[in-house]
N, C-alpha and C. Protein backbone atom coordinates (compact mmCIF):
# COMPACT_ATOMS: atom_id res chain seq x y z
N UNK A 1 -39.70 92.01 28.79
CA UNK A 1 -41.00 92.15 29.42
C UNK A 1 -40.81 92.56 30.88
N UNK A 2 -41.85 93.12 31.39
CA UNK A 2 -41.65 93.88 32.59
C UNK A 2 -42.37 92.73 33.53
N UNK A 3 -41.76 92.21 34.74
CA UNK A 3 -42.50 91.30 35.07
C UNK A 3 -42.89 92.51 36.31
N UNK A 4 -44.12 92.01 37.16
CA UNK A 4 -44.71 92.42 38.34
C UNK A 4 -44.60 90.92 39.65
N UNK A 5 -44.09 90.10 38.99
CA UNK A 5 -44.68 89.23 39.98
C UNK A 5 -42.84 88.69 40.69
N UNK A 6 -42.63 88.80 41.77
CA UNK A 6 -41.27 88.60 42.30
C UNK A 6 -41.87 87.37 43.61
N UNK A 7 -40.65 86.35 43.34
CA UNK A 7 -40.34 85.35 44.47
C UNK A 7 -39.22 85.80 45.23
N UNK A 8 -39.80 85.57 46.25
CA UNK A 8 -38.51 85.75 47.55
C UNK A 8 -38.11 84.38 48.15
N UNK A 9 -37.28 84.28 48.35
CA UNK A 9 -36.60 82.67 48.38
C UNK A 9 -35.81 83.07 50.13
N UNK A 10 -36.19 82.21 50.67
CA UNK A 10 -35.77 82.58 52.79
C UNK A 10 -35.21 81.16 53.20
N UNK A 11 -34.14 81.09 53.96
CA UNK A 11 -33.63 79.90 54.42
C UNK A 11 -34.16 80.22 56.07
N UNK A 12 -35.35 79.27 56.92
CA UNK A 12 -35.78 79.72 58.45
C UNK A 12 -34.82 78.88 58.93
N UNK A 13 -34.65 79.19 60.09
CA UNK A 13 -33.80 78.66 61.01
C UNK A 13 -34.27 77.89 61.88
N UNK A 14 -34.33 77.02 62.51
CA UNK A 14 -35.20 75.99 63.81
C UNK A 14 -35.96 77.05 65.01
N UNK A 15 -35.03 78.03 65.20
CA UNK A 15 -36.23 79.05 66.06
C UNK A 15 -36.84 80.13 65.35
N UNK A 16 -36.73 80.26 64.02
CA UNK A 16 -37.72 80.85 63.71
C UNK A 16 -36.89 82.06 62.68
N UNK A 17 -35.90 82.12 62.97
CA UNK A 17 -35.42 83.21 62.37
C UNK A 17 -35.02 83.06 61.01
N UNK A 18 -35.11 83.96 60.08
CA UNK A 18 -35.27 84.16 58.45
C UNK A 18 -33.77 84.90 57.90
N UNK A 19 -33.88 84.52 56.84
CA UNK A 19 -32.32 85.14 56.04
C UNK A 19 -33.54 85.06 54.04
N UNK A 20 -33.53 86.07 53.92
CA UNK A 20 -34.18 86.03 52.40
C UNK A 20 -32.52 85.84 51.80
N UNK A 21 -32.52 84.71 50.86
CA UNK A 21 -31.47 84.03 49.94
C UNK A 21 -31.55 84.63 48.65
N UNK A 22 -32.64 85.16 47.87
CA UNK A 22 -32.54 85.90 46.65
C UNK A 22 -34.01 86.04 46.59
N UNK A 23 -34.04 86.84 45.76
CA UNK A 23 -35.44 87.48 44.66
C UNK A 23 -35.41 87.13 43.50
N UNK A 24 -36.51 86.92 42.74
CA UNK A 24 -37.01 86.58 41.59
C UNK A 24 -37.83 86.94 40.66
N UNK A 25 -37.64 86.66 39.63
CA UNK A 25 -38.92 87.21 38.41
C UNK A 25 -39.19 86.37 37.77
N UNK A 26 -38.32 84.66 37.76
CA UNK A 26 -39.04 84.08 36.52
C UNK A 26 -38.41 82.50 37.87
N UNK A 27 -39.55 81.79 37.48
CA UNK A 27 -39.48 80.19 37.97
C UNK A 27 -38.15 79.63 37.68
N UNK A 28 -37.67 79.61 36.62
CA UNK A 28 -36.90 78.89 36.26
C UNK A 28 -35.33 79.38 37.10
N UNK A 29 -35.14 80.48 37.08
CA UNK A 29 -34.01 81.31 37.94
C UNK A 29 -34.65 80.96 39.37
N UNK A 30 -36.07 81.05 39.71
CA UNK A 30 -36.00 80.45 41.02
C UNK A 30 -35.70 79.13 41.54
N UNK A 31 -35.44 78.32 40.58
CA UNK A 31 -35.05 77.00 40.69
C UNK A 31 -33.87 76.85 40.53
N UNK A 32 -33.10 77.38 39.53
CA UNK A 32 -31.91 77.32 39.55
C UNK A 32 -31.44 77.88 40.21
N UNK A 33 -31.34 78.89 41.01
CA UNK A 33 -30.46 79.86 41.93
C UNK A 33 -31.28 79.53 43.55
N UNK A 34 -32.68 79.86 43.55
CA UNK A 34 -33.49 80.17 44.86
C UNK A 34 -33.37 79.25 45.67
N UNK A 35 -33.95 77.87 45.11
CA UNK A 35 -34.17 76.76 46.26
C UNK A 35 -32.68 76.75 47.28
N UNK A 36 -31.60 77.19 46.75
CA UNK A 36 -30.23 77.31 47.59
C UNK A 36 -30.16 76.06 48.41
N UNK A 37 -29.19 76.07 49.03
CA UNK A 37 -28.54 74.71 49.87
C UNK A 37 -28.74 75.36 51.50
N UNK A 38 -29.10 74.18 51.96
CA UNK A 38 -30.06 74.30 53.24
C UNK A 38 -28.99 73.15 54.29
N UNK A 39 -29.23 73.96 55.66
CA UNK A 39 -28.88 72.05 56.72
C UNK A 39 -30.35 71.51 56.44
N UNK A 40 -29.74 70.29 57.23
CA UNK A 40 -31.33 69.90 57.75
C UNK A 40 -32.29 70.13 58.78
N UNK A 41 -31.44 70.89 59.27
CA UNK A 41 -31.99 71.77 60.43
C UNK A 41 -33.32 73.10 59.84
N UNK A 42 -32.80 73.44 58.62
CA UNK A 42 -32.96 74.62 57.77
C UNK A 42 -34.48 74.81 57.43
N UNK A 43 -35.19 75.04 57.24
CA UNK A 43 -36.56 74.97 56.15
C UNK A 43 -36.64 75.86 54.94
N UNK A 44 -36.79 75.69 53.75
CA UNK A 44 -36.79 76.54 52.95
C UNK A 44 -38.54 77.33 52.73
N UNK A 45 -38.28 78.59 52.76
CA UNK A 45 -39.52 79.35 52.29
C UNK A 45 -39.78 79.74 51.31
N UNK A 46 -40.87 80.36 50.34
CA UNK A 46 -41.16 81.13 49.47
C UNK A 46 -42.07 81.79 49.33
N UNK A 47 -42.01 82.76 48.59
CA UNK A 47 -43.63 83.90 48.74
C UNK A 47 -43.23 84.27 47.89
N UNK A 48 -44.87 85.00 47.43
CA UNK A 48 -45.01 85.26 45.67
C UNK A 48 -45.76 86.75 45.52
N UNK A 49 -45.23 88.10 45.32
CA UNK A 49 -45.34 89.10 45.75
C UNK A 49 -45.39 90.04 45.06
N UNK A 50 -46.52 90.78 44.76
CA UNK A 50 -46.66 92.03 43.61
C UNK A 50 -45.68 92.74 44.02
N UNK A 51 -45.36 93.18 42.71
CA UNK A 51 -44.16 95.16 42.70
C UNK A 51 -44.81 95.90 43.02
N UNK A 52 -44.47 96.82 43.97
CA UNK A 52 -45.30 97.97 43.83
C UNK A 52 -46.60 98.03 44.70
N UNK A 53 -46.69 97.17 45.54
CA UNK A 53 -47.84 96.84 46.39
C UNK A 53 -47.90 96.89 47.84
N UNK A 54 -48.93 97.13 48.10
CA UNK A 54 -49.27 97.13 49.75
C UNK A 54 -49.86 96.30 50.26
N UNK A 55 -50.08 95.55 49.35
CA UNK A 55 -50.74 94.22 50.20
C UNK A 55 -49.84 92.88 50.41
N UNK A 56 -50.35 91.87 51.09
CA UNK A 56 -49.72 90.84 51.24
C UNK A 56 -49.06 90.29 49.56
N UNK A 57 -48.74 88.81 50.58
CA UNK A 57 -48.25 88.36 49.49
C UNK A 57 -49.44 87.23 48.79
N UNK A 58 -48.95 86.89 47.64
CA UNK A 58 -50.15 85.55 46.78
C UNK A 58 -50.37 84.97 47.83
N UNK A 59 -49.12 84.41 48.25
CA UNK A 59 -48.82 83.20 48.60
C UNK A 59 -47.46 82.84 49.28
N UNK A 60 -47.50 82.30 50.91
CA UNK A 60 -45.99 81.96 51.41
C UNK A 60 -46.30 80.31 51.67
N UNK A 61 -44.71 79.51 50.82
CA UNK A 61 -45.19 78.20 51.29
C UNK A 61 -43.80 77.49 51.45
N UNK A 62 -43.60 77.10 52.37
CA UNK A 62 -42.77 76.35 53.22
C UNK A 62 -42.41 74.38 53.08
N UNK A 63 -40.80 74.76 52.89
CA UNK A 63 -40.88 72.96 53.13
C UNK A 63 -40.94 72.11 54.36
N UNK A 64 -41.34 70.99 54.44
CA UNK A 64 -41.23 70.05 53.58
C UNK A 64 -42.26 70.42 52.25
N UNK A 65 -43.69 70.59 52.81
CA UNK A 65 -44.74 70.26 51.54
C UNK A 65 -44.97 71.28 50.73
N UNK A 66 -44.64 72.52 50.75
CA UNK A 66 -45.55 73.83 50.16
C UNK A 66 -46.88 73.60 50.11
N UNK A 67 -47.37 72.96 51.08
CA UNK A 67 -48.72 73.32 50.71
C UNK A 67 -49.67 73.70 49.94
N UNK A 68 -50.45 73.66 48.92
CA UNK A 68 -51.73 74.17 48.24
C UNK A 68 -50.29 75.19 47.19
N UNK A 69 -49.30 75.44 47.01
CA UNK A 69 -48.76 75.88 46.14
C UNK A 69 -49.04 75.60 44.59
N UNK A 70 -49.26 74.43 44.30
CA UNK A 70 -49.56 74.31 43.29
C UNK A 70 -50.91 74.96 42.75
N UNK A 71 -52.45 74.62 43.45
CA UNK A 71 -53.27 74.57 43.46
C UNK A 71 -53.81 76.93 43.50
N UNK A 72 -52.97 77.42 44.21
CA UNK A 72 -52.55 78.79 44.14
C UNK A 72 -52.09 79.17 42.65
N UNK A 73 -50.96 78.67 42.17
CA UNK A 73 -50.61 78.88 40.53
C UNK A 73 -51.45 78.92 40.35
N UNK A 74 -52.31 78.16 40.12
CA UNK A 74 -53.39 77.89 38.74
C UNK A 74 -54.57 78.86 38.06
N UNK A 75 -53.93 80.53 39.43
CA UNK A 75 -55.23 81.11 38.83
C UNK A 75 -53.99 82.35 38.11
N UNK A 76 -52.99 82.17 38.14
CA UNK A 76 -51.86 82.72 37.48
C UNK A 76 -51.67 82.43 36.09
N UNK A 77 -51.79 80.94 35.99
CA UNK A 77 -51.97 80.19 34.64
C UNK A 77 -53.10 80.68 33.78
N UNK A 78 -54.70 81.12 34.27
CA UNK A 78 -55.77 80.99 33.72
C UNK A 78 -55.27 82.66 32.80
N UNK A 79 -54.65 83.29 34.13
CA UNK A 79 -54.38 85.04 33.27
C UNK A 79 -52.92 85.08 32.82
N UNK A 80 -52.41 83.87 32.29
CA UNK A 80 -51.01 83.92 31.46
C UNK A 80 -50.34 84.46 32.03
N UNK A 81 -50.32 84.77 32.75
CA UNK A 81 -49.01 85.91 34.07
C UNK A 81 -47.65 84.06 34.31
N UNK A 82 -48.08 83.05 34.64
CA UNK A 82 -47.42 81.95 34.65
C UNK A 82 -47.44 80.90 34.07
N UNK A 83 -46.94 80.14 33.03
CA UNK A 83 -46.79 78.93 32.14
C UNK A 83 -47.47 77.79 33.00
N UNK A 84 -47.82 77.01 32.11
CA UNK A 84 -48.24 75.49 33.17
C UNK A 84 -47.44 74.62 33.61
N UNK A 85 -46.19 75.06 32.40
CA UNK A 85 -44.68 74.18 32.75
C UNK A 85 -43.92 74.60 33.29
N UNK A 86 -44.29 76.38 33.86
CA UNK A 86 -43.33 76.48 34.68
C UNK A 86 -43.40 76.19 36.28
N UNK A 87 -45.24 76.10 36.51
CA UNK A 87 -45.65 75.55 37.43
C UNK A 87 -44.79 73.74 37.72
N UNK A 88 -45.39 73.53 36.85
CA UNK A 88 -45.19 71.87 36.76
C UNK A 88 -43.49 71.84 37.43
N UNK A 89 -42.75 72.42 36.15
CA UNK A 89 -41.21 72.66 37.16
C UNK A 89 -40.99 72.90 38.63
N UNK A 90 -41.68 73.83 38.84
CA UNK A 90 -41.59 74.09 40.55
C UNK A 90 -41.99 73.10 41.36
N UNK A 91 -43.09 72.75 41.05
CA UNK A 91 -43.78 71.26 41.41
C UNK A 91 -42.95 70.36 41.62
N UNK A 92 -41.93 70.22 40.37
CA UNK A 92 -41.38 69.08 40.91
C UNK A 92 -39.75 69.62 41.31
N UNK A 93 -39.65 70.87 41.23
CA UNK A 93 -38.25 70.86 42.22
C UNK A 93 -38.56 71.13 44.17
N UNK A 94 -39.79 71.69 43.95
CA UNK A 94 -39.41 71.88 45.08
C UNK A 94 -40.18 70.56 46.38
N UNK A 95 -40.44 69.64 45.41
CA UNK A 95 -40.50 68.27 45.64
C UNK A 95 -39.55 67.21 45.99
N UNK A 96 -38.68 68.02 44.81
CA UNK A 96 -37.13 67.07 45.75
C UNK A 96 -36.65 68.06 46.62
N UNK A 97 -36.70 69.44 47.18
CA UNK A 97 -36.15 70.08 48.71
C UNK A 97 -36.75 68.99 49.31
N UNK A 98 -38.20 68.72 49.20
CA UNK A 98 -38.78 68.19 50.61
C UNK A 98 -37.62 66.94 51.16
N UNK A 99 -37.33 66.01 49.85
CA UNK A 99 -36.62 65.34 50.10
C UNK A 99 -34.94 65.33 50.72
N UNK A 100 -35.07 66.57 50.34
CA UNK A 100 -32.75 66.90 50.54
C UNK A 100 -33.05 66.64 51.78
């Protein structure tokens, strides 16, 4: 299947500066590969980003909380473009970053 929808996975730095850590097409590879190993100095980012597009992104959300990330999926879920479990997964991995 041809996906359209790519995660970009960014380790920020305390002043601000960005390093994108990998790209994505499916949740589950973003969990296993993306969330990557961070200091604690570090913050991890993510954004959720059409192929082929000129516009922004869905969605950029940052740890500790990601913010409203979840609540963003859900209109992904309604047009099958994203699983509910693969939401739910992200949910709860990137629940324990907040914690690392």
């Amino acid at each position: 299947m041809f996906r359209r929808l790519y995660w970009v996975s960014e380790i920020v730095e305390a002043n601000g500066q960005s390093k994108v850590i990998g790209v994505y097409t499916s949740i589950p590879d973003l969990i296993e590969v993306g969330l990557g190993h961070r200091e604690p100095t570090q913050q991890l980012r993510l954004g959720l980003f059409k192929l082929d597009s000129d516009k922004g992104p869905f969605g950029i959300w940052t740890s500790p909380n990601f913010e409203g990330m979840e609540a963003t999926l859900q209109s992904f879920v309604s047009t099958d473009e994203i699983s509910s479990e693969h939401v739910a997964m992200l949910v709860s991995a990137v629940a324990l970053v907040a914690v690392a």
